[in-house]
N, C-alpha and C. Protein backbone atom coordinates (compact mmCIF):
# COMPACT_ATOMS: atom_id res chain seq x y z
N UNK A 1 109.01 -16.89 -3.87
CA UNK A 1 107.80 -16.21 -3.51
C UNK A 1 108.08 -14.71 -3.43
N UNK A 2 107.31 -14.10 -4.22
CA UNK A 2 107.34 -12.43 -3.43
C UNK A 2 106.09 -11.95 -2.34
N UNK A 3 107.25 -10.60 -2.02
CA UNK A 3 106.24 -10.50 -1.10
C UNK A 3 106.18 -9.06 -1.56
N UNK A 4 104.91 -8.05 -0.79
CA UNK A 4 105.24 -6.57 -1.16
C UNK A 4 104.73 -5.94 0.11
N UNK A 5 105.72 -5.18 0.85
CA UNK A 5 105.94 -4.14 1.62
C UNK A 5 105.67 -2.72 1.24
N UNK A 6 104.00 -2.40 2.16
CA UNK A 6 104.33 -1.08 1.49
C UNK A 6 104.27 -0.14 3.10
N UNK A 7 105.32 1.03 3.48
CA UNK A 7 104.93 1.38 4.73
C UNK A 7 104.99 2.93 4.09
N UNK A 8 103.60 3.52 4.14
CA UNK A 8 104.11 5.67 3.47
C UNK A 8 103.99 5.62 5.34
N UNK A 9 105.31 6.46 5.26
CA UNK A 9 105.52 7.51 6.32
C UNK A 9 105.67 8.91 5.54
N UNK A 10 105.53 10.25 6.30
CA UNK A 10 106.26 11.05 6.30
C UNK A 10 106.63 11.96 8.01
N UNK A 11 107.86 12.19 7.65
CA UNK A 11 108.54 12.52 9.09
C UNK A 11 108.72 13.72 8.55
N UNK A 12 107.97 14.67 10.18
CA UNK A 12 108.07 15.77 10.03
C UNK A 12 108.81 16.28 10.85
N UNK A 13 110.23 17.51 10.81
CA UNK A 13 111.58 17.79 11.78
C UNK A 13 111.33 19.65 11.54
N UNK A 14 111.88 19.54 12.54
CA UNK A 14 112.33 20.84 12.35
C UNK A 14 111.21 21.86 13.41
N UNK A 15 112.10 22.89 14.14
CA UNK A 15 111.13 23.86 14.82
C UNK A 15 109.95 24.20 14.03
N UNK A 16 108.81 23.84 14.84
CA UNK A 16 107.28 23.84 14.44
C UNK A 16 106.32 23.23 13.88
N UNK A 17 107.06 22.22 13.69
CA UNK A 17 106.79 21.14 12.52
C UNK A 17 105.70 20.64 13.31
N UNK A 18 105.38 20.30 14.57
CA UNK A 18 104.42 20.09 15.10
C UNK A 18 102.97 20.85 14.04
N UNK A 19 103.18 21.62 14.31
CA UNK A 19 102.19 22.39 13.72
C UNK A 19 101.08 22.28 12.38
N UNK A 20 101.86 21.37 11.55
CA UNK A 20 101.92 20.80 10.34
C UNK A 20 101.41 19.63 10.77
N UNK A 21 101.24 18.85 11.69
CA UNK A 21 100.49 17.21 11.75
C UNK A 21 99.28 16.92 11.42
N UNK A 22 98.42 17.99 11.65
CA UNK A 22 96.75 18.04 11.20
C UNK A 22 96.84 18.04 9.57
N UNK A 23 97.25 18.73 9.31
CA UNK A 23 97.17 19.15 7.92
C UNK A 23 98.19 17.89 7.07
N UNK A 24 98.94 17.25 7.78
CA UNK A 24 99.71 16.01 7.01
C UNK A 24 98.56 15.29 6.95
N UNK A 25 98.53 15.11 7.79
CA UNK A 25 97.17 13.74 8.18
C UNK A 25 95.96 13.60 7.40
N UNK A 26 95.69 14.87 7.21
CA UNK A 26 94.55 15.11 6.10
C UNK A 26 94.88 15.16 4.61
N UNK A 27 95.70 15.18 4.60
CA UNK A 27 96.76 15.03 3.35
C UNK A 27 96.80 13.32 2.91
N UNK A 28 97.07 12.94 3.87
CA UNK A 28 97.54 11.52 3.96
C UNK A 28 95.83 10.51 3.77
N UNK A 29 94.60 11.45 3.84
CA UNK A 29 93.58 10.50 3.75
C UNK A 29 93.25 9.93 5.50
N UNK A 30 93.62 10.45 6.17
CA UNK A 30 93.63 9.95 7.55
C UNK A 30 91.93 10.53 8.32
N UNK A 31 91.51 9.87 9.06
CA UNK A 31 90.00 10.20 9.72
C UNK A 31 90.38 10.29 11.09
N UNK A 32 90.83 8.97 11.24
CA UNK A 32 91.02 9.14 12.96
C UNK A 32 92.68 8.46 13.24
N UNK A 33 93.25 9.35 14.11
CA UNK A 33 94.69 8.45 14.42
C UNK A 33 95.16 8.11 15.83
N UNK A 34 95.18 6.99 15.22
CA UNK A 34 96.24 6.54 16.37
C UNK A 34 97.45 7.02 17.39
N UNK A 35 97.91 8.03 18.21
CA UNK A 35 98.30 8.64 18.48
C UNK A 35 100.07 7.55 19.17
N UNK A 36 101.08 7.50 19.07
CA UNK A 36 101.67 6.52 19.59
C UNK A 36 102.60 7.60 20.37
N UNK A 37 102.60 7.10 21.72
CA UNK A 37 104.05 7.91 22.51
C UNK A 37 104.50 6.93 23.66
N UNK A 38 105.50 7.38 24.23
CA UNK A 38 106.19 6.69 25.67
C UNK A 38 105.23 6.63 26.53
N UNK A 39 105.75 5.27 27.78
CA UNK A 39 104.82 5.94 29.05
C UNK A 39 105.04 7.20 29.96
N UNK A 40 105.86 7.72 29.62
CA UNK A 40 106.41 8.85 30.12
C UNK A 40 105.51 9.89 30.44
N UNK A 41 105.24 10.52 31.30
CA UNK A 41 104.04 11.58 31.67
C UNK A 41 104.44 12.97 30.33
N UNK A 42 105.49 13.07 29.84
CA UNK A 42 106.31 14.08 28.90
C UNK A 42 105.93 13.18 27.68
N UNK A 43 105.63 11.70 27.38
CA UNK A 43 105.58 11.35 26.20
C UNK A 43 103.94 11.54 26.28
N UNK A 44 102.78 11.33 27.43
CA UNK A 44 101.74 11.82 27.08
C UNK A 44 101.40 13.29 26.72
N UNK A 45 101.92 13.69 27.40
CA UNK A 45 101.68 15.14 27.60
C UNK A 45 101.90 15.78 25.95
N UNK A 46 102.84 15.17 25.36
CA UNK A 46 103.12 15.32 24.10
C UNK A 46 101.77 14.74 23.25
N UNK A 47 101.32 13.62 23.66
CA UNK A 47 100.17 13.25 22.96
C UNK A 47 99.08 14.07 22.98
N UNK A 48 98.99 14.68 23.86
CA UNK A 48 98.00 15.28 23.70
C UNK A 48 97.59 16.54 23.42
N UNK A 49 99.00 17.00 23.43
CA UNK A 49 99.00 18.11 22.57
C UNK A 49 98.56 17.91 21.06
N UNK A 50 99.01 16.80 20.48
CA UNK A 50 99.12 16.26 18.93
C UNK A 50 97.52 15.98 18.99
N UNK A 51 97.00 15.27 20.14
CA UNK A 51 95.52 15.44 19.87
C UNK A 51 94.96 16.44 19.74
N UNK A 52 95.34 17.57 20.27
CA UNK A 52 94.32 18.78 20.10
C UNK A 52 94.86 19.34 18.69
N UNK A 53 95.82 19.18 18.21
CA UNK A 53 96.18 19.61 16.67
C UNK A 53 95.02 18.93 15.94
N UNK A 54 95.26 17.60 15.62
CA UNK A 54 94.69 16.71 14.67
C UNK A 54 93.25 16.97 14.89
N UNK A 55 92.64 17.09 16.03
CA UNK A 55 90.92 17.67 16.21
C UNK A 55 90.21 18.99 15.58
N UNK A 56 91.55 19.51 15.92
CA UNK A 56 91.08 21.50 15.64
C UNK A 56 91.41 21.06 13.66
N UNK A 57 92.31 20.02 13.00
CA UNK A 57 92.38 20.01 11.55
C UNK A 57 91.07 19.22 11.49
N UNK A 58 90.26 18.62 12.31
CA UNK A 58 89.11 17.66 11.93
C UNK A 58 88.87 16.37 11.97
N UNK A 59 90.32 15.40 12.32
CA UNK A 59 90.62 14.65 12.71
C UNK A 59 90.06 14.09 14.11
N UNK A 60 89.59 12.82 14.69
CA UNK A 60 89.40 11.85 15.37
C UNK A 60 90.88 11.38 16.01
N UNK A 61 90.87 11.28 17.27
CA UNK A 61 92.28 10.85 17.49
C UNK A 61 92.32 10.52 18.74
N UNK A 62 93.12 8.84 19.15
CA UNK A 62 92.72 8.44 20.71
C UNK A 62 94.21 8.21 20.87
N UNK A 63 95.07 7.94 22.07
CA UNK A 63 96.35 7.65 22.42
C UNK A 63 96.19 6.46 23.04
N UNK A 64 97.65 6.11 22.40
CA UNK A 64 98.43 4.64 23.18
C UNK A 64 99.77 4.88 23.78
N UNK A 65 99.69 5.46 24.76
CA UNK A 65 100.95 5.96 25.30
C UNK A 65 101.28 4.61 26.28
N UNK A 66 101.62 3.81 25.12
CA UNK A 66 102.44 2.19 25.56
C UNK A 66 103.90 2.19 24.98
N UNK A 67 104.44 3.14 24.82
CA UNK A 67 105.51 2.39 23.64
C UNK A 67 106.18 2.53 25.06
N UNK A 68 107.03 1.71 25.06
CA UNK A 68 108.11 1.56 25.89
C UNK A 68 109.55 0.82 25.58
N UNK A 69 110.53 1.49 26.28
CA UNK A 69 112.32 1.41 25.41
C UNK A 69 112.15 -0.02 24.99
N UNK A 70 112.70 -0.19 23.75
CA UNK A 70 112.52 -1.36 22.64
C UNK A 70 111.44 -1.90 22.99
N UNK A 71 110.48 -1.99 22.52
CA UNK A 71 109.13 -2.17 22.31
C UNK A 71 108.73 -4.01 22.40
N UNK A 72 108.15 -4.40 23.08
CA UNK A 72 108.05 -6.00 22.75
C UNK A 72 106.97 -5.92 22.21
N UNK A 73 106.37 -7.33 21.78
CA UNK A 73 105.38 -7.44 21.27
C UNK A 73 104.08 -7.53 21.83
N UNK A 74 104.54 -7.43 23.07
CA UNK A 74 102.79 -7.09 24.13
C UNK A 74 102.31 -5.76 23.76
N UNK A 75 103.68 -5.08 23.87
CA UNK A 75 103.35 -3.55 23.36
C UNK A 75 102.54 -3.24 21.94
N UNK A 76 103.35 -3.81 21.20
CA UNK A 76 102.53 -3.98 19.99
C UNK A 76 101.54 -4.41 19.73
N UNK A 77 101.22 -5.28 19.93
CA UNK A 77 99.72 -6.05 20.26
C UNK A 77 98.94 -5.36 20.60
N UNK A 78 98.98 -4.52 21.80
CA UNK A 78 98.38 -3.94 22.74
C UNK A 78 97.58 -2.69 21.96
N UNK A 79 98.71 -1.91 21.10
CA UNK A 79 98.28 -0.82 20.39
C UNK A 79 98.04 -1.12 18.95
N UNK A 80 97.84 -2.38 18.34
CA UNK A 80 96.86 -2.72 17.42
C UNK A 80 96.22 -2.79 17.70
N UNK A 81 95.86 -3.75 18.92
CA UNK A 81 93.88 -3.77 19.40
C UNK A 81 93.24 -2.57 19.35
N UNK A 82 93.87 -1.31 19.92
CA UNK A 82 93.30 0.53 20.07
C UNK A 82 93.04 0.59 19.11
N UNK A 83 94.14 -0.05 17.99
CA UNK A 83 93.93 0.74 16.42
C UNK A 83 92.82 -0.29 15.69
N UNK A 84 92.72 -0.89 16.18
CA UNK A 84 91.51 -1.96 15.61
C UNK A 84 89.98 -1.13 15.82
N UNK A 85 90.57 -1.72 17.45
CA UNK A 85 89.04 -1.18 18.45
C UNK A 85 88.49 0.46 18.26
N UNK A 86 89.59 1.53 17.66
CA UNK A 86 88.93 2.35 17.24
C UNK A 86 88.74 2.78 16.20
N UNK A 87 88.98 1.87 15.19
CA UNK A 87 88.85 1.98 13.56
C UNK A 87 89.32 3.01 13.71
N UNK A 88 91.17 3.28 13.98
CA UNK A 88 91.71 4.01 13.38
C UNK A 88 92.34 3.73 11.78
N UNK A 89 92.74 4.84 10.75
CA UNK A 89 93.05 4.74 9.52
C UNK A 89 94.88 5.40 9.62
N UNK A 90 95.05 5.54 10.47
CA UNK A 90 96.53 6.68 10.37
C UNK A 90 96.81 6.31 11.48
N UNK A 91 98.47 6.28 11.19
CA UNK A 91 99.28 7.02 13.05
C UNK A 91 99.88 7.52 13.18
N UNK A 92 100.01 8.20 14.00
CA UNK A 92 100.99 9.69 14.40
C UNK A 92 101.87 9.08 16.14
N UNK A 93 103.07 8.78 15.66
CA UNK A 93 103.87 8.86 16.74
C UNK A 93 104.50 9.97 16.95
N UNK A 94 104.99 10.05 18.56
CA UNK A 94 105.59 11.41 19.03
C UNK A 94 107.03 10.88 19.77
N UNK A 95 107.37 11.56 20.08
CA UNK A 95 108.98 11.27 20.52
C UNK A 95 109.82 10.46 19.97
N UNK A 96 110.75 10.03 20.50
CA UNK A 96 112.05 9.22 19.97
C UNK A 96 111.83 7.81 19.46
N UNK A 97 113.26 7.19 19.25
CA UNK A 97 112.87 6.60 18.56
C UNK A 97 112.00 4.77 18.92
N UNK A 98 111.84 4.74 20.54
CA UNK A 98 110.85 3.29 20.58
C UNK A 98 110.09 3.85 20.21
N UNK A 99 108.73 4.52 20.37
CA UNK A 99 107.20 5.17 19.88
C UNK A 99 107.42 5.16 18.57
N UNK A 100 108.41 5.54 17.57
CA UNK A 100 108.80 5.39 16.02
C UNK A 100 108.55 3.82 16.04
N UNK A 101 109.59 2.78 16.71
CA UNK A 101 109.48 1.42 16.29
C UNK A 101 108.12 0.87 16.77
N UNK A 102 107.88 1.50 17.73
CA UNK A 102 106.19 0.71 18.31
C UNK A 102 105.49 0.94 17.34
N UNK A 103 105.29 2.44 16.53
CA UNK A 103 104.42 2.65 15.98
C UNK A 103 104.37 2.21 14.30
N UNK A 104 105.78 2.20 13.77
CA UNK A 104 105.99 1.29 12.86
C UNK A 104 105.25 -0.04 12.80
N UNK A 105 105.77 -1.02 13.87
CA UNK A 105 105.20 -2.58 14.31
C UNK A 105 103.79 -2.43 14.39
N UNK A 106 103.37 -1.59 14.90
CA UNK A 106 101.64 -1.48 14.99
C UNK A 106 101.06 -1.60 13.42
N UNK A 107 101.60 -0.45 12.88
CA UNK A 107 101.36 -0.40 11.33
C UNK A 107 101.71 -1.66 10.84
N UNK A 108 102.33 -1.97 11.18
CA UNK A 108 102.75 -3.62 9.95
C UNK A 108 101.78 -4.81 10.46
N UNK A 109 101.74 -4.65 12.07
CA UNK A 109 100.76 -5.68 12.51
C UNK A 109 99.29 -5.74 11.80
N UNK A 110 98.52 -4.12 12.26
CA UNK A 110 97.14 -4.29 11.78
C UNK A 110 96.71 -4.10 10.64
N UNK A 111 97.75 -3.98 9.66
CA UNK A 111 97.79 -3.68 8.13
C UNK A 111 98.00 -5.44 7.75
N UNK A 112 98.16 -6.31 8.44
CA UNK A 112 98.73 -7.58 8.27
C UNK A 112 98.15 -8.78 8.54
N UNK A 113 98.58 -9.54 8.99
CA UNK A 113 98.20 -10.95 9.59
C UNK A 113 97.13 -10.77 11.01
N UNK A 114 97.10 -9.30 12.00
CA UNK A 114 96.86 -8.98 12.56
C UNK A 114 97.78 -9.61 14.39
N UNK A 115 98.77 -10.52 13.82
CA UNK A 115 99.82 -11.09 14.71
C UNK A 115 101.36 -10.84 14.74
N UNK A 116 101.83 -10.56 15.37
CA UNK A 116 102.95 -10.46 15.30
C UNK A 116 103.81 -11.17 15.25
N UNK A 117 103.49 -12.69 16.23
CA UNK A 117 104.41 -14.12 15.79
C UNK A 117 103.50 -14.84 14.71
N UNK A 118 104.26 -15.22 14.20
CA UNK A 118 103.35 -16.07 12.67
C UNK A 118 103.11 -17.32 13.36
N UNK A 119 102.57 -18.48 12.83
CA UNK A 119 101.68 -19.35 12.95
C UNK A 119 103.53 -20.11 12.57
N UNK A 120 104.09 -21.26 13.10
CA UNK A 120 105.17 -21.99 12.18
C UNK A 120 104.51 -22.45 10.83
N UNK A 121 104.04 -22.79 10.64
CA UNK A 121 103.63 -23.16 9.08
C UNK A 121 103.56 -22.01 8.43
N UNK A 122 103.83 -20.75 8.19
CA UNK A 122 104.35 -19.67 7.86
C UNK A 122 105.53 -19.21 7.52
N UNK A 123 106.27 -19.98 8.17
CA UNK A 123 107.94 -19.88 8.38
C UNK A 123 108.69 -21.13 7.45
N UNK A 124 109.30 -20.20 6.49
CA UNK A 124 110.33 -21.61 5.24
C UNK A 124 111.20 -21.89 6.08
């Protein structure tokens, strides 16, 4: 059987690069995003800075500041439903690297089966 994986990221580094997220996003075909960070009052605080970027480029944008160190799948779950419930098209994670894996898993979830454990009759 094949299967096909497709995940476009692009990661943006470097002093200022912040700056550049509106304008990726719009690049990328994005309307409204998903915003992914820590629960950390520093991982929101970060979100919402990234929200006021992505708004002032024209962008729609709500936060899930759920990711938390290695991410389970409540977490994930949790921030597909946001990305469902707000017909988001894009996501923009902020900080290290759980909010990267949360926000990865989110993408694969609601791009997917919309579950994260498969059904066993799924499984060879």
């Amino acid at each position: 059987m094949i299967y096909t994986y497709v995940n476009p990221k692009v990661a943006l580094m470097g002093a200022g690069c912040v700056k550049q997220v509106g304008k990726q996003a719009k690049e990328l075909g994005g309307k409204k995003a998903l915003i992914v960070s820590g629960k950390t009052g520093h991982g929101e605080k970060l979100a919402g800075d990234i929200r006021k970027i992505l708004e002032d480029a024209g962008l729609k944008a709500v936060i899930f500041a759920g990711a938390e160190p290695n991410p389970t799948d409540l977490s994930v779950m949790e921030g597909s439903e946001i990305y469902k419930k707000e017909s988001c098209d894009i996501i923009v994670d902020v900080g290290g690297g759980s909010p990267i894996d949360c926000a990865k898993a989110i993408g694969i979830v609601s791009n997917n089966t919309g579950q994260i454990n498969l059904p066993r009759s799924w499984k060879s």
